[in-house]
Every structure is written in C-alpha cells, then in structure tokens.
C-alpha atoms as a PDB file:
ATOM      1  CA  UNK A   1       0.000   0.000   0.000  1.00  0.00           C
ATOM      2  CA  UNK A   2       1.364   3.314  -1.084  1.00  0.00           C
ATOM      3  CA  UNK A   3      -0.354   6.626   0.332  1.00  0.00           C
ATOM      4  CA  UNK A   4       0.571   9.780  -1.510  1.00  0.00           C
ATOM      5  CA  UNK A   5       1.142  13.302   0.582  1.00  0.00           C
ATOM      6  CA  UNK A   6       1.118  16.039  -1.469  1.00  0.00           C
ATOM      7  CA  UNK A   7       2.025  17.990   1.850  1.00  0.00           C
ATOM      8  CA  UNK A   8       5.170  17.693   3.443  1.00  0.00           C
ATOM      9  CA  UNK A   9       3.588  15.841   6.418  1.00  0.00           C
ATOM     10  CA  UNK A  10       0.788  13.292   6.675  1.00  0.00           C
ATOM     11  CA  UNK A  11      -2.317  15.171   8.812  1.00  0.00           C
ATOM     12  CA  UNK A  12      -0.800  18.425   8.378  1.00  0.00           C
ATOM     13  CA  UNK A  13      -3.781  20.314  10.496  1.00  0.00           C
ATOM     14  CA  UNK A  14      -2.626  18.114  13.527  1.00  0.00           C
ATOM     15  CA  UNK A  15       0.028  19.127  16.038  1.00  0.00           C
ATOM     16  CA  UNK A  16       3.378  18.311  15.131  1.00  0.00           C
ATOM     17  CA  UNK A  17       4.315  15.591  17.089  1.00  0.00           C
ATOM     18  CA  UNK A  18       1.040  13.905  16.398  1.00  0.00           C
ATOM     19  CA  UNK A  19       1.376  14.040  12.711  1.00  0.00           C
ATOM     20  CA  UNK A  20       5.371  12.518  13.100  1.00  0.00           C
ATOM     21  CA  UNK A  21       3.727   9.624  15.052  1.00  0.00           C
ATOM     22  CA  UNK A  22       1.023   9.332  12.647  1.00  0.00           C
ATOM     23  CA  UNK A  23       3.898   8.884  10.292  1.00  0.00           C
ATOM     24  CA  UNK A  24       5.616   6.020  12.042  1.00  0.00           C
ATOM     25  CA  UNK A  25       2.878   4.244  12.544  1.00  0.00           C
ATOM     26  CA  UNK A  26       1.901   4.246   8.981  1.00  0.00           C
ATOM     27  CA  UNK A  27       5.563   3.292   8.121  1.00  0.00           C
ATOM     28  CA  UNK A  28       4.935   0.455  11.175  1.00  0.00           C
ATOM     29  CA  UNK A  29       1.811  -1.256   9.097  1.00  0.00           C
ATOM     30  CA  UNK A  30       3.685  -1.697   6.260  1.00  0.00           C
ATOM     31  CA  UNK A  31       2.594   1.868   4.234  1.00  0.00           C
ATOM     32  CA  UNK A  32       4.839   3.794   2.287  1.00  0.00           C
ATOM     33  CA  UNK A  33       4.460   6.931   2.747  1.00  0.00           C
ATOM     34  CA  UNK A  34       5.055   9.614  -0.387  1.00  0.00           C
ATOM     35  CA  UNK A  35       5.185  13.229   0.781  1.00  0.00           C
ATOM     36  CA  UNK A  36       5.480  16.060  -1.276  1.00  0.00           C
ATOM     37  CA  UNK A  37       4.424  15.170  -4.373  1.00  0.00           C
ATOM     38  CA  UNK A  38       1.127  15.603  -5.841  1.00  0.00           C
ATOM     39  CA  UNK A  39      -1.093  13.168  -8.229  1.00  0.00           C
ATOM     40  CA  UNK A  40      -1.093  14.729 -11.436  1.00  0.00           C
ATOM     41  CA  UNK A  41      -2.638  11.612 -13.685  1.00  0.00           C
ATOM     42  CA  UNK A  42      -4.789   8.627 -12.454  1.00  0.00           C
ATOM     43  CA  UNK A  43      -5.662   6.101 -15.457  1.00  0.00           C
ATOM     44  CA  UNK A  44      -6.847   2.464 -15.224  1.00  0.00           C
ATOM     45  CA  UNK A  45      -3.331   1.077 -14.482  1.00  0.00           C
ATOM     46  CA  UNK A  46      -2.022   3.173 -12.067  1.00  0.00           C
ATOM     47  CA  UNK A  47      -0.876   6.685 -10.758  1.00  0.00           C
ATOM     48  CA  UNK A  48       1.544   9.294 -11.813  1.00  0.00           C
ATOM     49  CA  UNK A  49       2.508  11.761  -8.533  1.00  0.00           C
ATOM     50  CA  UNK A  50       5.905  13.842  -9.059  1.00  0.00           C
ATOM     51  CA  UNK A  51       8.303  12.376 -11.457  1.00  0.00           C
ATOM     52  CA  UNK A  52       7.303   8.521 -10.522  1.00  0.00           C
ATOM     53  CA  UNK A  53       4.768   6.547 -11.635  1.00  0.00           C
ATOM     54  CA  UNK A  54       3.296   3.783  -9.773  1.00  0.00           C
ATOM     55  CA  UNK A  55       1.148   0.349 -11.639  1.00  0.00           C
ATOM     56  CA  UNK A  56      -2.311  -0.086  -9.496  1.00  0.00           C
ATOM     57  CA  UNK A  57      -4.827  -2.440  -9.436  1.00  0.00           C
ATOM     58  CA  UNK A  58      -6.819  -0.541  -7.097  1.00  0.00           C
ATOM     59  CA  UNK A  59      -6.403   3.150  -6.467  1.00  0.00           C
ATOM     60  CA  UNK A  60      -8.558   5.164  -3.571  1.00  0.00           C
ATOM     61  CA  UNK A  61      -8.711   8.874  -3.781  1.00  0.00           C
ATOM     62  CA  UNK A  62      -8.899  10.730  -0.339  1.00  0.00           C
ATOM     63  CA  UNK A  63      -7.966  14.047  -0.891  1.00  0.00           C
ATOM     64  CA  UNK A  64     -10.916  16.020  -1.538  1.00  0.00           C
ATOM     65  CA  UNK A  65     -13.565  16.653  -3.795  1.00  0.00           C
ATOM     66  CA  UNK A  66     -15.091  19.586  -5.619  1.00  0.00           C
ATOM     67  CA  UNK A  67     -17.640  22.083  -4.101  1.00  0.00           C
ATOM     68  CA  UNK A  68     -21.295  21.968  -5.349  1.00  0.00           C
ATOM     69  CA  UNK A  69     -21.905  24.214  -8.068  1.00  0.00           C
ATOM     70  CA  UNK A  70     -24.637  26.167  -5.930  1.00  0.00           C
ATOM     71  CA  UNK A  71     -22.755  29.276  -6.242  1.00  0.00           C
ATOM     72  CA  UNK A  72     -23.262  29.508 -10.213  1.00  0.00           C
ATOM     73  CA  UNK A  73     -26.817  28.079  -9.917  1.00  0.00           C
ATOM     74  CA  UNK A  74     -27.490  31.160  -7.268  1.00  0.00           C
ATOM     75  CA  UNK A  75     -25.480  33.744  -9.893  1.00  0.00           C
ATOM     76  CA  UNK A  76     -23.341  34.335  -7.271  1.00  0.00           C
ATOM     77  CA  UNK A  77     -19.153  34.138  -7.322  1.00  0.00           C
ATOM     78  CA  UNK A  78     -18.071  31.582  -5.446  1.00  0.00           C
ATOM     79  CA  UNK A  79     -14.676  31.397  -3.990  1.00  0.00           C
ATOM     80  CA  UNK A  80     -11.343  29.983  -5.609  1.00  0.00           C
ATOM     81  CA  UNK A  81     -12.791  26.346  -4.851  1.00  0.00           C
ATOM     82  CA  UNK A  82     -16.381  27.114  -5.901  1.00  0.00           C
ATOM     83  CA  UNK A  83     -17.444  27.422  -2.535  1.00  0.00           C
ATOM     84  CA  UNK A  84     -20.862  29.990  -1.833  1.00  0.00           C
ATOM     85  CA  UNK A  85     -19.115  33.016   0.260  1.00  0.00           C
ATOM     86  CA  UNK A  86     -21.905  33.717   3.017  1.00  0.00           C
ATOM     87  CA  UNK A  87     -23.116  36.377   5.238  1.00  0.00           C
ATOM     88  CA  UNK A  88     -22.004  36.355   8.974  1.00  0.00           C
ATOM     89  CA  UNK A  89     -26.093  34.718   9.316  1.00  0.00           C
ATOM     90  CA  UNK A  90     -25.033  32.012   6.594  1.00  0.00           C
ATOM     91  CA  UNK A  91     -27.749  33.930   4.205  1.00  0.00           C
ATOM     92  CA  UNK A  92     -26.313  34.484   0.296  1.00  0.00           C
ATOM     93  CA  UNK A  93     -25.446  37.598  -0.201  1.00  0.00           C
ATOM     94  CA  UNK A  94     -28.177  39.611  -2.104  1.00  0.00           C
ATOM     95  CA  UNK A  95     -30.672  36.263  -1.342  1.00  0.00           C
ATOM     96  CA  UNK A  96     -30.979  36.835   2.405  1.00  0.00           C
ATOM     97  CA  UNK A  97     -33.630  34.284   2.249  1.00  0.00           C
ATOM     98  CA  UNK A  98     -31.446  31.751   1.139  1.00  0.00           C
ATOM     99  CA  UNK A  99     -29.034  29.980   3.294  1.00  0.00           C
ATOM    100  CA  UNK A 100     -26.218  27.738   2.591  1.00  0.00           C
ATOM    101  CA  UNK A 101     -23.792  26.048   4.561  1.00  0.00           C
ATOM    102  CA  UNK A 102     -21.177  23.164   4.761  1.00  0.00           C
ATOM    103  CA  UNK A 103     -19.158  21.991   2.493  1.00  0.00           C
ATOM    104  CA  UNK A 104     -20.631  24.269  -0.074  1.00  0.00           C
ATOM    105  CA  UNK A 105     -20.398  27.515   2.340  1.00  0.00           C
ATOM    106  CA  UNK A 106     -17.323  29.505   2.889  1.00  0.00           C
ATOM    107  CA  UNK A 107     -17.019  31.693   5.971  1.00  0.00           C
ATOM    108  CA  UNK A 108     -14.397  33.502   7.728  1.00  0.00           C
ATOM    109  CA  UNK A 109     -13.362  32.782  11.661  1.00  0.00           C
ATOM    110  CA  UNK A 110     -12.593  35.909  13.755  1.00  0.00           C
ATOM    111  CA  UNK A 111      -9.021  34.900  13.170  1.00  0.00           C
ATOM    112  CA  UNK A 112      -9.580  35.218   9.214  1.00  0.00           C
ATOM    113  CA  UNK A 113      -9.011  31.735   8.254  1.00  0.00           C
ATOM    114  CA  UNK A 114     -11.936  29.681   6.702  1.00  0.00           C
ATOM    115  CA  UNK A 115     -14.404  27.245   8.793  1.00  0.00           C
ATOM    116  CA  UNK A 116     -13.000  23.822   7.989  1.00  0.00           C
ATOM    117  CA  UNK A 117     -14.474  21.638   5.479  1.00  0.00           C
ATOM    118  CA  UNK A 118     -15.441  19.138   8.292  1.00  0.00           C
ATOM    119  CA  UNK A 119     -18.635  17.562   9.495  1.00  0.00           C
ATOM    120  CA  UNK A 120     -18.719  19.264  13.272  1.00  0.00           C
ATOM    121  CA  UNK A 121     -18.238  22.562  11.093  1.00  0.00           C
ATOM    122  CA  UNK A 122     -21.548  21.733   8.600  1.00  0.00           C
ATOM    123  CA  UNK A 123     -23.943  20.779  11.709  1.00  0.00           C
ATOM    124  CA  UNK A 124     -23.070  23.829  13.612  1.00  0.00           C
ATOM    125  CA  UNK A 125     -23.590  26.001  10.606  1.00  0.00           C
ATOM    126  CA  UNK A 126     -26.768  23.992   9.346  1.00  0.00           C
ATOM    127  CA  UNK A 127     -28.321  24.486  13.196  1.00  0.00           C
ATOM    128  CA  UNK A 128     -27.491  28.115  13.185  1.00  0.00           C
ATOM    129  CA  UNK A 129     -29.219  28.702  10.053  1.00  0.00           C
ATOM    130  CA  UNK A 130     -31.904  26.899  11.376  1.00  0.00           C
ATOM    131  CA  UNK A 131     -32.031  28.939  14.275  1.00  0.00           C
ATOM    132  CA  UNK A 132     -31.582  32.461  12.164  1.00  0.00           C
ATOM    133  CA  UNK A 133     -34.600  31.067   9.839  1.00  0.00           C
ATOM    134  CA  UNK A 134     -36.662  30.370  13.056  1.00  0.00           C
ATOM    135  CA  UNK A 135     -35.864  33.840  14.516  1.00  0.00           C
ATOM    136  CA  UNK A 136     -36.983  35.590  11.631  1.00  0.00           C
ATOM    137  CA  UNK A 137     -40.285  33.507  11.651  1.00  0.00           C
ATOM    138  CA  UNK A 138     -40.604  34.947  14.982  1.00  0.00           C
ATOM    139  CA  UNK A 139     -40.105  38.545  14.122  1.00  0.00           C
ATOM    140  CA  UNK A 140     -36.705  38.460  14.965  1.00  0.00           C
ATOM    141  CA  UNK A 141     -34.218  39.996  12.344  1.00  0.00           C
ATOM    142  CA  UNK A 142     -31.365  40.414  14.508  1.00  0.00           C
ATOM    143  CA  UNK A 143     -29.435  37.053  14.162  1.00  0.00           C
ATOM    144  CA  UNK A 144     -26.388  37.282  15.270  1.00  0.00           C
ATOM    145  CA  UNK A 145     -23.145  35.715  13.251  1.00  0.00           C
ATOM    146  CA  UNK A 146     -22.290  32.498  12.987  1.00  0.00           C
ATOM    147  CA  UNK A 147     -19.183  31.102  15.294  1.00  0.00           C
ATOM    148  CA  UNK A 148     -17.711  27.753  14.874  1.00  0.00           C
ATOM    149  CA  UNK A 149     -16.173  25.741  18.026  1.00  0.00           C
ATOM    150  CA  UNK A 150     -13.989  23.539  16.755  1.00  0.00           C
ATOM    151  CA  UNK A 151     -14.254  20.535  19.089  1.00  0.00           C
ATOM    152  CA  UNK A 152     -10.925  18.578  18.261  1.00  0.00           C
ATOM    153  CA  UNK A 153      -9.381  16.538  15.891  1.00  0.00           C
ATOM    154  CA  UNK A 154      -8.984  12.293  15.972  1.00  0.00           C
ATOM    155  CA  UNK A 155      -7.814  10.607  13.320  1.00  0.00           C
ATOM    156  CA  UNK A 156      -8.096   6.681  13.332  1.00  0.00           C
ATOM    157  CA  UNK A 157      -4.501   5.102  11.930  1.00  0.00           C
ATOM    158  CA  UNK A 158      -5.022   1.382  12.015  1.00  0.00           C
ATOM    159  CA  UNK A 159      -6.439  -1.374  14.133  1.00  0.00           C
ATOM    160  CA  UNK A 160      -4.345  -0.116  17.073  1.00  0.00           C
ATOM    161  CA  UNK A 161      -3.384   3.310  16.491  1.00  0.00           C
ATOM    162  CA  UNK A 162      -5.056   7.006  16.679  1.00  0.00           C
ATOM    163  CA  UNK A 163      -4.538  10.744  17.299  1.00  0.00           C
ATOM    164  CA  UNK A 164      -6.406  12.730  19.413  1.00  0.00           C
ATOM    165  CA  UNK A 165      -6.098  16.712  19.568  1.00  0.00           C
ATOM    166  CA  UNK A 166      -8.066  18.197  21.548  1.00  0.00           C
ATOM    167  CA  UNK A 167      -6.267  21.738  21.930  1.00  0.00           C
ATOM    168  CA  UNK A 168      -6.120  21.239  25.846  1.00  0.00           C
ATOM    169  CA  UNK A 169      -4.927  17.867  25.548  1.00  0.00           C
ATOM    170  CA  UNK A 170      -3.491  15.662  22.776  1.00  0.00           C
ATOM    171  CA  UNK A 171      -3.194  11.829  22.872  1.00  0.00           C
ATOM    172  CA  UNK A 172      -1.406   9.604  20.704  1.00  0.00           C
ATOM    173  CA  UNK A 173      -1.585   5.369  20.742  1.00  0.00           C
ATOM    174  CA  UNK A 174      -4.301   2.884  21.509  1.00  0.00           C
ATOM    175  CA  UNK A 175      -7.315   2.137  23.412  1.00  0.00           C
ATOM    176  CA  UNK A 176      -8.555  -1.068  24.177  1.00  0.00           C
ATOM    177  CA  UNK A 177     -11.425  -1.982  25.212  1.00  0.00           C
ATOM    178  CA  UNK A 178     -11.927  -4.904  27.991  1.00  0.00           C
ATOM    179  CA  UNK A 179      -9.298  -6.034  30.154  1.00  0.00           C
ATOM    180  CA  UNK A 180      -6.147  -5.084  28.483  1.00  0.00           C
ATOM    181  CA  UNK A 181      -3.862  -2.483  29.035  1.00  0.00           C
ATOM    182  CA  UNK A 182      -3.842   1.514  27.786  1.00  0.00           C
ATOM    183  CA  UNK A 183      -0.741   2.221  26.099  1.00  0.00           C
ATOM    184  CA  UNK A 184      -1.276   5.884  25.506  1.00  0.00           C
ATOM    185  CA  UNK A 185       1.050   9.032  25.246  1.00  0.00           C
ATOM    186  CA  UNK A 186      -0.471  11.879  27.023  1.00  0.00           C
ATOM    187  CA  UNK A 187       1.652  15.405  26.079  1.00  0.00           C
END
C-alpha cells in the first residue's frame, strides 16, 4: 500500500508531534508513505505523482472533492474552490432568504481563516441557520453571526493506532477496550 502526501507531512492540520507519530505508525503497518508530491494523472493502471509513476490495481482517492456548483446556480461568485461566500447569518449575499452552509459555504473565523471543510463545522452552521430562519419567523431579524467551536481533531490510523487533539490535551496510541492495558502518550 502506497499513500501519496502532497504535503510535506501526513495530517498536516494536527500538532506536530502527532502528525510525526502518525507517520511512524503508517511506516509500522507496512505503508509507504510519499510526501510532497502531488497526483497529477490517475488512469486504469495506475498513478503518476511527481516524477514517478506507480502500476495499481486498485487506487482510492482521499484528498478532496469539488464544491457543489450552488454558487453559479445562485449567480453568485463563489470562492477559488467554488465554494458559496456567506453572510455572517449564513444567508447568500443579495438572497438573504437563502441559506447555505457546509461543504458548499465559505465563511471567515474571527481569526480570518476559513471554517473547515469538516462535518462538526456543517452541523453547527446547518443548526445556526436553522435557528436564524426560526428567529426571523418569529419577528426576529437580529441574528447574530455564525461562530464555529472547533471541538478537536482524531484521526483513526489502524487497528491499534489514533490521534487525538483536543487543543487542551493531545493523545497519541491505543485504546482497548476490555481487560487489556492503555498504552497511551499523554503530552
């Protein structure tokens, strides 16, 4: 099994030392583990990434996918990956009766960076538009701007291995359930 990075690290949004042990636990299972080189060509007998090619039977892609077109449907401009840029309510600009959010939304934190693409971030902003479209039914146009609260991070490795970021605490190992032991790091 082969698993191509284009990044320089494998689960470059986790912490540094979680991402190198993600890394050696890969490389412990048997992976190889390309970094730094992007797919540029997927065919029926294999990959190209970089200057290499490699012969596959079977090839998953995991790396993304494209936004809904929503934003041309709506005749709005979307963002550089076709993404919907919202209001602060998650309301279309210029459609403030329309709402969109997820994957197809784009939306600023207070620190400037985009919500994450992730499924905590689509619930949160799929309840708040609920609760801005329930306000208004109410008489109530004062919503006030969506926030996410980004819970954590875990990322599942293998049968025995995971990463768990918290922000106030990150944990790196295996769980078992049972009688066994708990190997776990705990930094």
């Amino acid at each position: 099994m082969v698993l191509i990075e284009g990044g320089q690290k494998v689960l470059a949004n986790f912490k540094p030392e979680l991402s190198e042990y993600t890394l050696g636990a890969l490389r412990r299972l048997g992976v190889e583990v390309e970094l730094g080189a992007a797919v540029t060509s997927i065919d029926a007998d294999g990959v190209v990434y970089g200057d290499k090619r490699i012969e596959a039977n079977t090839i998953i892609w995991a790396a993304g996918v494209q936004a809904s077109p929503a934003a041309k449907w709506l005749g709005v401009e979307p963002d550089r990956a076709g993404r919907v840029k919202v209001e602060p309510d998650m309301s279309v600009p210029g459609l403030p009766d329309v709402f969109v959010v997820g994957d197809t939304a784009t939306i600023a934190m207070p620190d400037g960076k985009p919500v994450p693409g992730v499924g905590d971030a689509a619930k949160q902003s799929g309840r708040h538009a609920a609760n801005v479209i329930k306000a208004r039914l109410a008489g109530d146009s004062g919503a006030k701007p969506f926030r996410y609260k980004h819970a954590g991070d875990i990322a599942t490795i293998g049968k025995r291995a995971a990463v768990i970021d918290f922000g106030w605490i990150q944990l790196k190992g295996w769980i078992t359930g049972g009688h066994g032991d708990w190997p776990i790091s705990i930094f």
